[in-house]
N, C-alpha and C. Protein backbone atom coordinates (compact mmCIF):
# COMPACT_ATOMS: atom_id res chain seq x y z
N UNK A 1 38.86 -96.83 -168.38
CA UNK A 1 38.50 -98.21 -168.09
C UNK A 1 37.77 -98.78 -169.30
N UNK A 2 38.12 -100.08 -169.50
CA UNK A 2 37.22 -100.82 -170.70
C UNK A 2 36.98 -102.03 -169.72
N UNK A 3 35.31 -102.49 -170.42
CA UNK A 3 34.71 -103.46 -169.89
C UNK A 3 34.25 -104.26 -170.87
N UNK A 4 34.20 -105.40 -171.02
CA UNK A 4 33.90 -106.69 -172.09
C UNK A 4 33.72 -107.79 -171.29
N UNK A 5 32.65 -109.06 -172.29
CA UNK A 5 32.94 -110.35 -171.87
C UNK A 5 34.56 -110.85 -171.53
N UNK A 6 35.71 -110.48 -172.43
CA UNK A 6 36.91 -111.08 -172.76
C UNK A 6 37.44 -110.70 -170.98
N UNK A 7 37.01 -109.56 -170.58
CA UNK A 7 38.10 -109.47 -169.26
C UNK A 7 37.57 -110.07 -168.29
N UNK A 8 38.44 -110.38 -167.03
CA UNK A 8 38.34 -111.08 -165.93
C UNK A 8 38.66 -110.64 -164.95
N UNK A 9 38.72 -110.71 -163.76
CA UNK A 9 39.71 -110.29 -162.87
C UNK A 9 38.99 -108.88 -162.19
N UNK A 10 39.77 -107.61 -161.92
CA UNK A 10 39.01 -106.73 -161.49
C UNK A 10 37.79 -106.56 -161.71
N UNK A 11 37.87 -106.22 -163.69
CA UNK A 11 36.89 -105.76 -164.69
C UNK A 11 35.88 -106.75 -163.96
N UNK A 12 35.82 -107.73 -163.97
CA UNK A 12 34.66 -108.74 -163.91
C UNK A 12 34.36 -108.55 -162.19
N UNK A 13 35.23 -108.41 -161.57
CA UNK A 13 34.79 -108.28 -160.41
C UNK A 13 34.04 -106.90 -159.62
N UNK A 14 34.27 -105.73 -160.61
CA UNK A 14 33.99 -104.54 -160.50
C UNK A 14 32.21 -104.95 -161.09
N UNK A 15 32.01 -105.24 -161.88
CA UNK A 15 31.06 -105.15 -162.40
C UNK A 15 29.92 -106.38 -161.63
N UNK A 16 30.21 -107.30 -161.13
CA UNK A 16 29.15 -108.16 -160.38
C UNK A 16 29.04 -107.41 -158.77
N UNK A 17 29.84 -106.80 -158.73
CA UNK A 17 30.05 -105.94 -157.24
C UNK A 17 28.79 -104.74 -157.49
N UNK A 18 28.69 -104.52 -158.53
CA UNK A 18 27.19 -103.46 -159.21
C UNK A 18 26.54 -104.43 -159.34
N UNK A 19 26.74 -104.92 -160.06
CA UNK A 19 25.33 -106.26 -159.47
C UNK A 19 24.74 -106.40 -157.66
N UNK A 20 25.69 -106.34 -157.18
CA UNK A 20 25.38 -106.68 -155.95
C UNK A 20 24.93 -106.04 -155.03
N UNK A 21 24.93 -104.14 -155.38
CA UNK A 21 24.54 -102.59 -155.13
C UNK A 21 23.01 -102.74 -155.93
N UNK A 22 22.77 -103.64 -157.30
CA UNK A 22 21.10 -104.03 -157.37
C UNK A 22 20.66 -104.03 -156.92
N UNK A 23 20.66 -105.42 -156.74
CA UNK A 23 20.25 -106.72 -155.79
C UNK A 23 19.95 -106.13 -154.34
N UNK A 24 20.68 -105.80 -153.72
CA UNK A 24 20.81 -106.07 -152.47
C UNK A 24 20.56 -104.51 -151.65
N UNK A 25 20.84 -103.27 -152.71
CA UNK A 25 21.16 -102.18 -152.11
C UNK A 25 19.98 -101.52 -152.82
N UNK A 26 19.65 -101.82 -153.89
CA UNK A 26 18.35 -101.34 -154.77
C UNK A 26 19.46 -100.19 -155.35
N UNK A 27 20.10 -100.32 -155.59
CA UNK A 27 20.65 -98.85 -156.13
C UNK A 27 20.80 -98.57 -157.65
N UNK A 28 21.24 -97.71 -158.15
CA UNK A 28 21.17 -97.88 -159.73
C UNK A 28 23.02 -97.38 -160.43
N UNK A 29 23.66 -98.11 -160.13
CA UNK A 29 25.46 -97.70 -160.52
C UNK A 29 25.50 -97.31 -161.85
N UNK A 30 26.49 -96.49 -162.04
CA UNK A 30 27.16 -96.02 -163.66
C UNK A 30 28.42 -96.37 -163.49
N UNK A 31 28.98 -97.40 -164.08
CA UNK A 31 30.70 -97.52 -164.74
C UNK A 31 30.92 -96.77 -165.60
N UNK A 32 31.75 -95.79 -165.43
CA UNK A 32 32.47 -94.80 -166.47
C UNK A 32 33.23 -95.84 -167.20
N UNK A 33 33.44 -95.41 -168.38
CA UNK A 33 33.88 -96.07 -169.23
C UNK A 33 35.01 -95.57 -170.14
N UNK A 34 36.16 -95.28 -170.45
CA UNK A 34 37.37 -94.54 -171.14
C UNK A 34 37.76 -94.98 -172.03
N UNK A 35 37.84 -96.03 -172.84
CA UNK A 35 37.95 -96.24 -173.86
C UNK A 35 37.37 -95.87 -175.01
N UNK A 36 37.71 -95.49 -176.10
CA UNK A 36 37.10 -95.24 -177.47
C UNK A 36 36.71 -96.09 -178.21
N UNK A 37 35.67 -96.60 -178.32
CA UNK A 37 35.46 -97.80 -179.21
C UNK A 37 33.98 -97.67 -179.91
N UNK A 38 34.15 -98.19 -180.92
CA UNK A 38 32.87 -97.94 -182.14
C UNK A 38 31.63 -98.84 -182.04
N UNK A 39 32.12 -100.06 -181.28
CA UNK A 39 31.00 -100.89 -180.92
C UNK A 39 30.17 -100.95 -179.15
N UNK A 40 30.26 -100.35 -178.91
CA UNK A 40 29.41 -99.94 -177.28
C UNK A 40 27.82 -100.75 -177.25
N UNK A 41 27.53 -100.93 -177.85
CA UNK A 41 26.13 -101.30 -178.03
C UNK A 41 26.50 -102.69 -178.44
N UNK A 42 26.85 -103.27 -179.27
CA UNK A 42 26.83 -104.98 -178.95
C UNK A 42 28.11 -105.29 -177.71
N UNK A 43 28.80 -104.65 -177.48
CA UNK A 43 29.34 -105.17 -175.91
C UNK A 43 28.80 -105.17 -174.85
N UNK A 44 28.13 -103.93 -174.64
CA UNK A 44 26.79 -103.96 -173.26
C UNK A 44 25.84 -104.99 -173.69
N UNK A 45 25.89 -105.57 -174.75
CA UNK A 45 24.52 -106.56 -175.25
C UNK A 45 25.40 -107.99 -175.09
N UNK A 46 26.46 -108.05 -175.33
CA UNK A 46 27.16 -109.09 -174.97
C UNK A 46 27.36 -109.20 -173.53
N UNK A 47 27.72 -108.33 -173.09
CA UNK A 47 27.83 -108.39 -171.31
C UNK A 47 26.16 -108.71 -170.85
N UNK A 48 25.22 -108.26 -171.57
CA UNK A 48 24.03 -108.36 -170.46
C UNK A 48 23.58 -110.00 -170.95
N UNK A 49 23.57 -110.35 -172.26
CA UNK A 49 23.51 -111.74 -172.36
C UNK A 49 24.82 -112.85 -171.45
N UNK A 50 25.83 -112.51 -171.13
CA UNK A 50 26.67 -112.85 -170.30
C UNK A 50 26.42 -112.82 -168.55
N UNK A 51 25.48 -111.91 -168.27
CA UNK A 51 24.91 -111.72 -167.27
C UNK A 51 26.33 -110.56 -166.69
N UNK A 52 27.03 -110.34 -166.72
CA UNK A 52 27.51 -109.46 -166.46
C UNK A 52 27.24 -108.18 -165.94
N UNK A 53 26.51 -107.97 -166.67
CA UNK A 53 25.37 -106.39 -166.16
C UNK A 53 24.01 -106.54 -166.30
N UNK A 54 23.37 -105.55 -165.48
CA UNK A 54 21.78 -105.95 -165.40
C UNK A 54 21.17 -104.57 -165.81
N UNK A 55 20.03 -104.55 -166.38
CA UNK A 55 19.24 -103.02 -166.66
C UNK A 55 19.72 -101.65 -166.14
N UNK A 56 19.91 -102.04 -164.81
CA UNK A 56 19.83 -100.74 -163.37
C UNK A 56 21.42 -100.29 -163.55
N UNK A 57 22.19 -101.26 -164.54
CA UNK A 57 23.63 -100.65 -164.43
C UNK A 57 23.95 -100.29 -165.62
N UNK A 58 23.88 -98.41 -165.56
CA UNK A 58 24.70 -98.53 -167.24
C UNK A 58 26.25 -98.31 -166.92
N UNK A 59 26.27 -97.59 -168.16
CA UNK A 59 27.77 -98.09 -168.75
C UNK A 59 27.80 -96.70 -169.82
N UNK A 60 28.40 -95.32 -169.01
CA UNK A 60 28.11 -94.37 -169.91
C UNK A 60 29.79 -94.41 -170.47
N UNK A 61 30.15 -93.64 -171.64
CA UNK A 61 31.67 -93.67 -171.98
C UNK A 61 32.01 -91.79 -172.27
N UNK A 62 33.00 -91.78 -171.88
CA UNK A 62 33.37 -90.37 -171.82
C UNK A 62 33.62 -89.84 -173.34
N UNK A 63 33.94 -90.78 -174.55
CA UNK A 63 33.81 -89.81 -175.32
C UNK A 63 32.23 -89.87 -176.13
N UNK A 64 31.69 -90.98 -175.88
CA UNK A 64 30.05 -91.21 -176.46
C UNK A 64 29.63 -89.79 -175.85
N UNK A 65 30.27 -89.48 -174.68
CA UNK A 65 30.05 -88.14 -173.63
C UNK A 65 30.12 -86.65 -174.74
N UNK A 66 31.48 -86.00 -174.60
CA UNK A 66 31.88 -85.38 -175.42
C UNK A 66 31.14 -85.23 -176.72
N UNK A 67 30.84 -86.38 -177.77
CA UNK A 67 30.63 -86.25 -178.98
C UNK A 67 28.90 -86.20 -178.96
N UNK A 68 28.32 -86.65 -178.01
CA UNK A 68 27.17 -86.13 -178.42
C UNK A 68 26.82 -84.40 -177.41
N UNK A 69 27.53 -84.18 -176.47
CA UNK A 69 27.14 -82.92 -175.56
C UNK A 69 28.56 -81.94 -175.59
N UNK A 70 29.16 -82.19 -176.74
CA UNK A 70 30.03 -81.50 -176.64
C UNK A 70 30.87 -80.78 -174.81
N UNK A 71 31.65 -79.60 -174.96
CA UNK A 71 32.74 -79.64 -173.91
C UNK A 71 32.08 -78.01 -173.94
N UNK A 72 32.29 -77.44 -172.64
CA UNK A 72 31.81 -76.38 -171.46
C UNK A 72 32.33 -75.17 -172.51
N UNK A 73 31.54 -74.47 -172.82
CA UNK A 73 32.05 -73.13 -173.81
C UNK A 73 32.80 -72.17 -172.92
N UNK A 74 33.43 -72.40 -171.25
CA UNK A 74 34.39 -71.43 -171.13
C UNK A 74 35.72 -71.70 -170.76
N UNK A 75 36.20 -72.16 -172.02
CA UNK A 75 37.27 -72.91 -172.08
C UNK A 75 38.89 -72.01 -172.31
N UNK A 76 39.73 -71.80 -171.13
CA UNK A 76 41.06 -71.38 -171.66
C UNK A 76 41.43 -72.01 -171.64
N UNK A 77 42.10 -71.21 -172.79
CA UNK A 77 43.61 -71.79 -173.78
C UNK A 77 44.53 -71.72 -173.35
N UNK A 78 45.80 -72.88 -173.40
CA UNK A 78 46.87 -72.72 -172.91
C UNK A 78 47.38 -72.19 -174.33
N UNK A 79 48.01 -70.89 -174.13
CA UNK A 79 48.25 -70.17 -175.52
C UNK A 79 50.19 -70.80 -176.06
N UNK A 80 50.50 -71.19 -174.82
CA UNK A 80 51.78 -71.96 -175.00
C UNK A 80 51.77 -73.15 -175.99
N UNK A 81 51.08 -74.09 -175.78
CA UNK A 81 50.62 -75.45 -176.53
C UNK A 81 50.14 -75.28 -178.11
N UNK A 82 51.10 -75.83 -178.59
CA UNK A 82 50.47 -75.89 -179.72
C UNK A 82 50.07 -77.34 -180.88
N UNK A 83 48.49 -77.33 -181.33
CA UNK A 83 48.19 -78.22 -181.54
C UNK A 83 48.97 -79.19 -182.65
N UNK A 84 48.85 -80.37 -182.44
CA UNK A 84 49.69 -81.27 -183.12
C UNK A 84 49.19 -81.01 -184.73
N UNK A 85 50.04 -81.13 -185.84
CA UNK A 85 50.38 -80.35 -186.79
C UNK A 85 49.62 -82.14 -188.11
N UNK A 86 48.68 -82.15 -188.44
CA UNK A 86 48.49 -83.45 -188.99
C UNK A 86 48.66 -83.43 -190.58
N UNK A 87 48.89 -81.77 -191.45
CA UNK A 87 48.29 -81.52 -192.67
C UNK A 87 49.43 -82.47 -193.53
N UNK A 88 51.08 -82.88 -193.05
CA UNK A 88 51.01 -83.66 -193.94
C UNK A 88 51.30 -84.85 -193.96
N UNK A 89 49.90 -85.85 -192.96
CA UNK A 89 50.22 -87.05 -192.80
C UNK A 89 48.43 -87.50 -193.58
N UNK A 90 48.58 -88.52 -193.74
CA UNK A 90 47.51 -89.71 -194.51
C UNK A 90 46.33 -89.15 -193.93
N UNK A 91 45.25 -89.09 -194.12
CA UNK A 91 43.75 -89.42 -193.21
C UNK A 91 43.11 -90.32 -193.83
N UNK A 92 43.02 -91.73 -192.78
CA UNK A 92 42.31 -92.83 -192.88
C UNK A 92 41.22 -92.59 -192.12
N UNK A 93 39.69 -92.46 -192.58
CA UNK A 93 38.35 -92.46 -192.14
C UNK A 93 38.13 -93.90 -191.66
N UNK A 94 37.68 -93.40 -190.33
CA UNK A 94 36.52 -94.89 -189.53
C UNK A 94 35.16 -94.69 -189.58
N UNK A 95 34.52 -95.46 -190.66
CA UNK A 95 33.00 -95.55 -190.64
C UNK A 95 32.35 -96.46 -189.36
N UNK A 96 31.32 -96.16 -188.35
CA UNK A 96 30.71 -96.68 -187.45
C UNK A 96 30.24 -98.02 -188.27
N UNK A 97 29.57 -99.30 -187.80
CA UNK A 97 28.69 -99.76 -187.90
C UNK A 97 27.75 -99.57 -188.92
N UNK A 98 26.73 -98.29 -188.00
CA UNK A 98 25.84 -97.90 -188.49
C UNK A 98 25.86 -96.97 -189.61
N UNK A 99 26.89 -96.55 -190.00
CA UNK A 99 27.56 -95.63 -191.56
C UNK A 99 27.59 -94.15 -190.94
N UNK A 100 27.52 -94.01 -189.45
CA UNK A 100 28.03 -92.72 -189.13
C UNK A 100 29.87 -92.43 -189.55
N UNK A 101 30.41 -91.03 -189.67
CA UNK A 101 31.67 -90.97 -189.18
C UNK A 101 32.29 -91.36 -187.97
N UNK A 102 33.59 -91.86 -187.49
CA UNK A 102 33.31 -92.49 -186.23
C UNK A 102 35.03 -91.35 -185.75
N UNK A 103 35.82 -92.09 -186.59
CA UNK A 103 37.22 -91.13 -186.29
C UNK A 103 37.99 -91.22 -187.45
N UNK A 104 39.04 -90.46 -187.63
CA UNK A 104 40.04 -90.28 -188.84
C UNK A 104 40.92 -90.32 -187.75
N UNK A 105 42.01 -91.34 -188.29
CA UNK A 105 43.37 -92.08 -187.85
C UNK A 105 44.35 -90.88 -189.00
N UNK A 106 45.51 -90.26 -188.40
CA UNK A 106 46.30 -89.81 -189.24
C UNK A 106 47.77 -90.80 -189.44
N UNK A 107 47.82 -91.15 -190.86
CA UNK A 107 49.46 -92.12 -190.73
C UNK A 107 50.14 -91.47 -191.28
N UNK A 108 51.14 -91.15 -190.63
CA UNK A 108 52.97 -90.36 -190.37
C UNK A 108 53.19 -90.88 -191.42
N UNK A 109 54.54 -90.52 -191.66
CA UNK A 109 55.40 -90.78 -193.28
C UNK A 109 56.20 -91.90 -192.80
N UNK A 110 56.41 -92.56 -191.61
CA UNK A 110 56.66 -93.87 -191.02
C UNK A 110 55.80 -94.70 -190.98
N UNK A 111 54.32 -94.32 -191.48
CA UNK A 111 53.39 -95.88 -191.77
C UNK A 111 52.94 -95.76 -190.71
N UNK A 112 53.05 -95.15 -189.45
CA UNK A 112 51.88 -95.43 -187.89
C UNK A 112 51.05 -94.25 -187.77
N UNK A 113 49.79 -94.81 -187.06
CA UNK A 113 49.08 -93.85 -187.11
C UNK A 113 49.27 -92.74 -185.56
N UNK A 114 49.76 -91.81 -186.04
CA UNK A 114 50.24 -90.95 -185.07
C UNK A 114 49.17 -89.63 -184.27
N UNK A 115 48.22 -89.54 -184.71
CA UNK A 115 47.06 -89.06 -184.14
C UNK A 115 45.76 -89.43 -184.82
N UNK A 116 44.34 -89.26 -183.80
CA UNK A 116 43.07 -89.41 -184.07
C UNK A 116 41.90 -88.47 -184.11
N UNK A 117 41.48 -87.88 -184.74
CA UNK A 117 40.37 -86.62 -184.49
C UNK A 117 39.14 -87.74 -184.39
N UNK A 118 38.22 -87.89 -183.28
CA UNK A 118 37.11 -88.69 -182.91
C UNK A 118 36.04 -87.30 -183.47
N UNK A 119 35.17 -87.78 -184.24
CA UNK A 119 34.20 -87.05 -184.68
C UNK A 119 32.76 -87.17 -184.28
N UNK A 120 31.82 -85.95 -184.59
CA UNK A 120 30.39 -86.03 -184.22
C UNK A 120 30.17 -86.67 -185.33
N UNK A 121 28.59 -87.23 -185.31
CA UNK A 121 27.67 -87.66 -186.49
C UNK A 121 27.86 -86.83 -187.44
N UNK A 122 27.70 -85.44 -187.20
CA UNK A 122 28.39 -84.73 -188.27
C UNK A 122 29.16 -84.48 -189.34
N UNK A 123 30.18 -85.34 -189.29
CA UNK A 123 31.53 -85.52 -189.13
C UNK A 123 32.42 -84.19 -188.57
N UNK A 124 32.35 -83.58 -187.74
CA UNK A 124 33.28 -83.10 -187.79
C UNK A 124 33.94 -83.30 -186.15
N UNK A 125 34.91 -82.73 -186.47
CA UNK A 125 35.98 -83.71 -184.74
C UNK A 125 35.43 -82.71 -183.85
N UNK A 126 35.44 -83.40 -182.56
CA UNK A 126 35.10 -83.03 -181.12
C UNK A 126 36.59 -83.09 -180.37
N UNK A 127 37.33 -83.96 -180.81
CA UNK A 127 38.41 -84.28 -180.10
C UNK A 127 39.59 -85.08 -181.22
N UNK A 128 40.66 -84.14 -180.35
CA UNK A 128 42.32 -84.73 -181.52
C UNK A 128 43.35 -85.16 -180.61
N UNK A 129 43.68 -86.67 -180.57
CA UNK A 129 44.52 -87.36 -179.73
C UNK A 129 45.72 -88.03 -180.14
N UNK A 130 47.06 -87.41 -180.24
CA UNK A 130 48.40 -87.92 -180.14
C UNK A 130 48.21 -89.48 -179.98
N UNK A 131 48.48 -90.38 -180.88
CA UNK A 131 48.85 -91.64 -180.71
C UNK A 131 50.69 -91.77 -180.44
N UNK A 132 51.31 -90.57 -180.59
CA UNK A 132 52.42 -90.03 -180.33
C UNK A 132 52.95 -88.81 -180.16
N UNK A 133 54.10 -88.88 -179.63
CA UNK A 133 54.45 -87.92 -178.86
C UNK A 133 54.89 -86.63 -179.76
N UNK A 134 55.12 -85.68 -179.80
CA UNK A 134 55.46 -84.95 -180.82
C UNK A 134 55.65 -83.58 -180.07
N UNK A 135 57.23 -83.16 -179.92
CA UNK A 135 57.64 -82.07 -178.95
C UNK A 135 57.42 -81.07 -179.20
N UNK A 136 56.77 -79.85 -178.38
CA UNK A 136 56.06 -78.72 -178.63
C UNK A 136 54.70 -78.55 -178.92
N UNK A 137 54.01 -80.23 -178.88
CA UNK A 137 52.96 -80.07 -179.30
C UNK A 137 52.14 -80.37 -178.50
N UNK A 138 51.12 -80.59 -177.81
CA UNK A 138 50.04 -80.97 -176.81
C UNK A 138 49.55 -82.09 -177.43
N UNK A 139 48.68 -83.09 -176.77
CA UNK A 139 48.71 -84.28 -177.01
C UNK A 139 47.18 -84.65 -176.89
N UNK A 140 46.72 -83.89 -176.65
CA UNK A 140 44.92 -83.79 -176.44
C UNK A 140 44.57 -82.32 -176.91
N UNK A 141 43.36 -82.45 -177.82
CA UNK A 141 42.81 -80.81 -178.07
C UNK A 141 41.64 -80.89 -178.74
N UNK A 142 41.03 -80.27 -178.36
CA UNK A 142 39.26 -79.73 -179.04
C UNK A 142 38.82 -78.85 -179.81
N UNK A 143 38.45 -79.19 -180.59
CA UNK A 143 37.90 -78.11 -181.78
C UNK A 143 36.57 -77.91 -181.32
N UNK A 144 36.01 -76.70 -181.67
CA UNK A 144 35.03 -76.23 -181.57
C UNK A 144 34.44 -76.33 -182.97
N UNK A 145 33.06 -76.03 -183.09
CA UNK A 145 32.31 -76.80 -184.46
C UNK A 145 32.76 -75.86 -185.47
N UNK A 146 33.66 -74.80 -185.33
CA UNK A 146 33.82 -74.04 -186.83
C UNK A 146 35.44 -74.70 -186.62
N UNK A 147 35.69 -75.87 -185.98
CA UNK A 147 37.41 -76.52 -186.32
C UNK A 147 38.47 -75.24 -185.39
N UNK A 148 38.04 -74.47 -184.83
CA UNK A 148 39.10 -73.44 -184.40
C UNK A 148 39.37 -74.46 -182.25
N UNK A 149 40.63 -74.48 -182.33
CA UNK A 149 41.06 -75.84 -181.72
C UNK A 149 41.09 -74.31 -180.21
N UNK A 150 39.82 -74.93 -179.10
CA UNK A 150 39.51 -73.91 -178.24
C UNK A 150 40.21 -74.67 -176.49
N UNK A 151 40.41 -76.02 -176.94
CA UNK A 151 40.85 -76.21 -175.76
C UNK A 151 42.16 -76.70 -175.64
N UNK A 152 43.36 -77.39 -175.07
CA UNK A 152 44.13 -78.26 -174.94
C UNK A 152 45.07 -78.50 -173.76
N UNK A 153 45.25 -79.64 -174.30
CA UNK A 153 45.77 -80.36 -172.64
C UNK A 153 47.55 -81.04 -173.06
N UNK A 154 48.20 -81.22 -172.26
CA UNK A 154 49.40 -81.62 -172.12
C UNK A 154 49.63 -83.04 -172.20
N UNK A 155 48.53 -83.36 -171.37
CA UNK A 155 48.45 -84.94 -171.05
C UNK A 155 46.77 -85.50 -171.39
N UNK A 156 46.86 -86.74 -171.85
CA UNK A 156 45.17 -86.71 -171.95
C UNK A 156 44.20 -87.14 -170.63
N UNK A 157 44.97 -87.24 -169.48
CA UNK A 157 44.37 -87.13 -168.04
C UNK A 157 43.86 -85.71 -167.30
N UNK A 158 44.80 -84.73 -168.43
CA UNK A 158 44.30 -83.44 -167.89
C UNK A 158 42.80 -83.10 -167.27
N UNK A 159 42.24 -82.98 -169.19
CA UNK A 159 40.31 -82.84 -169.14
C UNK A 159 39.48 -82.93 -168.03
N UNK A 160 39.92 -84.56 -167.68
CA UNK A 160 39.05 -85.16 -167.07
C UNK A 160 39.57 -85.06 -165.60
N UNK A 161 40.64 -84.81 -165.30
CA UNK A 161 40.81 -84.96 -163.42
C UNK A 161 40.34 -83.77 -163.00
N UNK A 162 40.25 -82.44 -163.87
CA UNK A 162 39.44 -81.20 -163.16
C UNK A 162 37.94 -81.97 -162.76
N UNK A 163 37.36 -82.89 -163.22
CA UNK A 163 35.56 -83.44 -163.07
C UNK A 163 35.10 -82.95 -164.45
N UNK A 164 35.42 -81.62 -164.70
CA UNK A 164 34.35 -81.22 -165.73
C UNK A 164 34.98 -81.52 -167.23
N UNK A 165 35.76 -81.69 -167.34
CA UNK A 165 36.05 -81.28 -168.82
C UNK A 165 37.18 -79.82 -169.15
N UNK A 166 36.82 -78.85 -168.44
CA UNK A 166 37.09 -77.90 -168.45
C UNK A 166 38.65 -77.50 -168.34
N UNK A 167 39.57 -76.64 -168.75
CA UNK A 167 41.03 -76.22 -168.41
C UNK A 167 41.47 -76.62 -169.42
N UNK A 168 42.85 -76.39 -169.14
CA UNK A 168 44.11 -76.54 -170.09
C UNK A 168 45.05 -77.04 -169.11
N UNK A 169 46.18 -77.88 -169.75
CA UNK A 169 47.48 -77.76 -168.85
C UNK A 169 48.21 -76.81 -168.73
């Protein structure tokens, strides 16, 4: 899920509906959040000047998740899957904002960028995501901090429908 001033409709209606679990219920809601994006902090600042969201509601994001608490160290491998192959395509670096590393975009020998390694402050990747499809290869996968790729998934819904993070396809 992504949430912004720009959307309307559910998005906007999901989110004054937590307003209304405030207000009325005293409660304190979290919108999960699924999108990858480098600016999280002036959009929740745009939404709360928008009135959109109020103090009592955050707005955590699953990979802000991942990259700062990393993924469950008892992780099998689907030993079938093998990780998508990037050594001879482009790496275009995304600097944050704030001059952290943010992600390296890989571009194919067709000019698109065909996968993303999302990185820690560190720089080094937490997570490597298929912007395409590529047969035999898995389409979601995790490196562990010495780069040795400890988890992977088939689909990138895998991870997350176990709850934890945890498995392989």
């Amino acid at each position: 899920m992504d949430i912004g001033v720009e959307y309307g409709g559910q998005t906007r209606a999901l989110l004054f509906r937590n307003r209304i679990f405030v207000s009325e219920g005293g409660l304190r809601p979290a919108v999960l959040t699924f999108t990858p994006r480098v600016d999280w902090d002036e959009r929740r600042q745009a939404m709360h000047e928008g009135g959109m969201l109020v103090p009592a509601i955050t707005t955590p994001n699953l990979y802000d998740h991942y990259r700062e608490w990393g993924w469950p160290e008892t992780e099998a491998l689907d030993a079938t899957a093998k990780t998508i192959d990037v050594s001879g395509w482009r790496p275009v670096e995304e600097i944050a904002p704030d001059g952290r590393p943010w992600r390296v975009g890989y571009v194919d020998r067709a000019g698109q960028t065909a996968a993303y390694d999302y990185l820690r402050g560190d720089g080094t990747a937490y997570l490597r995501i298929a912007d395409v499809h590529v047969p035999g290869a898995c389409d979601l996968a995790h490196p562990d901090r010495a780069a040795r790729f400890v988890g992977r998934w088939s689909a990138p819904s895998t991870p997350w429908a176990s709850g934890s993070g945890a498995g392989s396809a």
